[in-house]
Protein backbone atom coordinates (compact mmCIF):
# COMPACT_ATOMS: atom_id res chain seq x y z
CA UNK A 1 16.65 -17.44 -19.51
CA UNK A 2 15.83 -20.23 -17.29
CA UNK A 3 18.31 -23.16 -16.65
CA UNK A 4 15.88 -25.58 -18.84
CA UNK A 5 16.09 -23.03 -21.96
CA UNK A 6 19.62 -23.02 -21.26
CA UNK A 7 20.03 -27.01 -21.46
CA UNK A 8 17.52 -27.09 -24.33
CA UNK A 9 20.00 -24.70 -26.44
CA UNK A 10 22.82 -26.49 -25.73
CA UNK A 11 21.04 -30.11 -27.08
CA UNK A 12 20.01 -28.40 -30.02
CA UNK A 13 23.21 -26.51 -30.13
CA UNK A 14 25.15 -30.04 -30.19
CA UNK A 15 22.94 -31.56 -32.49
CA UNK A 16 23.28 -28.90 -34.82
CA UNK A 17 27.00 -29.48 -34.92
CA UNK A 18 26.86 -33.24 -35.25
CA UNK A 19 25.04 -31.94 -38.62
CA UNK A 20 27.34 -29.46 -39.59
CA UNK A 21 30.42 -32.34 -39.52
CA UNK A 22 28.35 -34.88 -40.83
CA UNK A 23 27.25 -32.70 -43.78
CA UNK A 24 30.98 -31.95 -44.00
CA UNK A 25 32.19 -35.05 -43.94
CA UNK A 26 30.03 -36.05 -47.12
CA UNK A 27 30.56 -32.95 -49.38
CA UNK A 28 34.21 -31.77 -48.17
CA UNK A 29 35.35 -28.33 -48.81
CA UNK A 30 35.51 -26.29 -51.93
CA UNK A 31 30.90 -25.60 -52.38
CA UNK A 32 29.58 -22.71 -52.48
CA UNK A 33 27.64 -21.50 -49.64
CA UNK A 34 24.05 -22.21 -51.29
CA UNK A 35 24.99 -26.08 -51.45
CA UNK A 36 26.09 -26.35 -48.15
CA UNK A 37 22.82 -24.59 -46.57
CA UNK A 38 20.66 -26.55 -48.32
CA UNK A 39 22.39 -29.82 -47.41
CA UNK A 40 22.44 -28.23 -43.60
CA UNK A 41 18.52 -28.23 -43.86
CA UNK A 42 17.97 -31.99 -45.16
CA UNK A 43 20.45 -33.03 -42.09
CA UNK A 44 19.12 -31.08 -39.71
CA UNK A 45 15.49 -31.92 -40.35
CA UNK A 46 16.63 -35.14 -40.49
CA UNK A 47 17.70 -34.77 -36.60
CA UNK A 48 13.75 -33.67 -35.93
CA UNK A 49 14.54 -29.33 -35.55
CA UNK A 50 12.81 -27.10 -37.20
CA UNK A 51 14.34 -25.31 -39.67
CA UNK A 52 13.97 -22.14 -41.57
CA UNK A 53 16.02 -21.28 -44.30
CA UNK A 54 16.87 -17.38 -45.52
CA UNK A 55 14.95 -16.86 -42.65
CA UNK A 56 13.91 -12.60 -43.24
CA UNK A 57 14.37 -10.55 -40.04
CA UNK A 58 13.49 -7.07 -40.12
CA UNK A 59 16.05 -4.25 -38.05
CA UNK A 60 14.76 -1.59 -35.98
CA UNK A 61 16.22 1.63 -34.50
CA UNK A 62 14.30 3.75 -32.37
CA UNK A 63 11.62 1.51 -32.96
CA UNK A 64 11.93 2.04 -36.46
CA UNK A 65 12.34 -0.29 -39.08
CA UNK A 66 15.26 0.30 -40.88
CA UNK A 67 16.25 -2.73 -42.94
CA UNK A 68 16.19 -6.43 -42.88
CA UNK A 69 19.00 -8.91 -43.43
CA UNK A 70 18.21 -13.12 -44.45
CA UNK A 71 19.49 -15.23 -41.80
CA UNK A 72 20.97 -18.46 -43.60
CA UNK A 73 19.06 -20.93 -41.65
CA UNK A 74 16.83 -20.34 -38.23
CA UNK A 75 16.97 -23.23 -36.21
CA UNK A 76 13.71 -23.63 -33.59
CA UNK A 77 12.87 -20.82 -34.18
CA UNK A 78 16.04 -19.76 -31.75
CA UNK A 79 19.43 -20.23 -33.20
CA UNK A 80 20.86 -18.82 -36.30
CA UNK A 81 22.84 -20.38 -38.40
CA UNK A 82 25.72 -18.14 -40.07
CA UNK A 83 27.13 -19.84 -43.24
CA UNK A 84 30.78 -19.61 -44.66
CA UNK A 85 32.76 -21.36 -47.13
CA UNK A 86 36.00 -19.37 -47.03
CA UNK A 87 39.66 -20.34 -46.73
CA UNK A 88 39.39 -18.71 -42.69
CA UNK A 89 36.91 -16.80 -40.54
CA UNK A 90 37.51 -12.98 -40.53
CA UNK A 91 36.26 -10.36 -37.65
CA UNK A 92 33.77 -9.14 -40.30
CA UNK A 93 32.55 -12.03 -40.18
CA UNK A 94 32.42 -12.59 -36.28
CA UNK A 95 30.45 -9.17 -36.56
CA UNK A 96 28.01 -10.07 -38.20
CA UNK A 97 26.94 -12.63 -35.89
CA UNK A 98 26.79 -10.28 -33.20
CA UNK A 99 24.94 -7.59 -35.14
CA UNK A 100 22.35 -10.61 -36.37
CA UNK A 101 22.01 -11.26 -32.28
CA UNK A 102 21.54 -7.34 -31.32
CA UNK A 103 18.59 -7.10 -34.31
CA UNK A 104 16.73 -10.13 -33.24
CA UNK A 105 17.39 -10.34 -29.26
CA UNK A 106 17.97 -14.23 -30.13
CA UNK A 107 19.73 -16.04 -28.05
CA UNK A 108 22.75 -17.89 -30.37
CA UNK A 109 24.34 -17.64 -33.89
CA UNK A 110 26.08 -20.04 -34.93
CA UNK A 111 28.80 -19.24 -37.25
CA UNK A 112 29.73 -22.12 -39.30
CA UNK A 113 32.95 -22.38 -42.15
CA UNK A 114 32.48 -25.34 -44.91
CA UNK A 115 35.99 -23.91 -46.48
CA UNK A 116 38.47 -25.77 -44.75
CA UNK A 117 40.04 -29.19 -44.08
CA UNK A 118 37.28 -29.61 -41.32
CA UNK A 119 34.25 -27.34 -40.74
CA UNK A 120 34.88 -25.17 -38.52
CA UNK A 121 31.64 -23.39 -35.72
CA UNK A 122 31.86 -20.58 -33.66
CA UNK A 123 29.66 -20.02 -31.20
CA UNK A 124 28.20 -16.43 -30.06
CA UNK A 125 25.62 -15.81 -27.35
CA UNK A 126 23.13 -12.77 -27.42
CA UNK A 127 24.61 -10.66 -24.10
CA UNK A 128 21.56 -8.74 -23.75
């Protein structure tokens, strides 16, 4: 990835979170996940990304499909968006972001909690 992908991730990256806490600071905790994503999509269209919402990705192995899994939200076509609204963030959780990243060879999840006090993201770059 070339330094001007790089910087163009991280301006989308921080714009996505300026949505995610500004979305947050309207609704609060205590939504279910549905309401959250689909208040994440108004905001973040209305920050000019293109957005995708249960996104489907299809899973290979051996250059096989093998399943598919619904990303919450696909941002540029480049980031995914991981949504939570749970009391705290769990490993499984963490995992799943990295198994979304090894199935799609994108470059970012996002992994983003509604459930507390303040929303919480968690970043998680594809290593590949």
């Amino acid at each position: 990835m070339t330094q001007m992908d790089t910087d163009r991730l991280n301006t989308v990256t921080e714009k996505i979170i300026g949505c995610v806490f500004a979305v947050h600071n309207v609704l609060g905790s205590g939504f279910l996940e549905k309401v959250y994503e689909r208040a994440l999509c108004i905001e973040l269209a209305k920050a000019g990304l293109s957005v995708e919402s249960q996104k489907p990705v299809n899973v290979f192995y051996d250059k096989q499909l093998v399943g598919e899994f619904f990303a919450d939200i696909l941002v540029e076509g480049k980031i995914i968006l991981e949504l939570k609204s749970v009391k705290s963030l769990t490993e499984a959780h963490a995992a799943q972001c990295i198994n979304y990243l090894k199935a799609t060879a994108l470059p970012l999840c996002l992994l983003i909690n509604f459930g507390g006090s303040r929303a919480e993201v968690k970043r998680f770059a594809n290593t590949r």
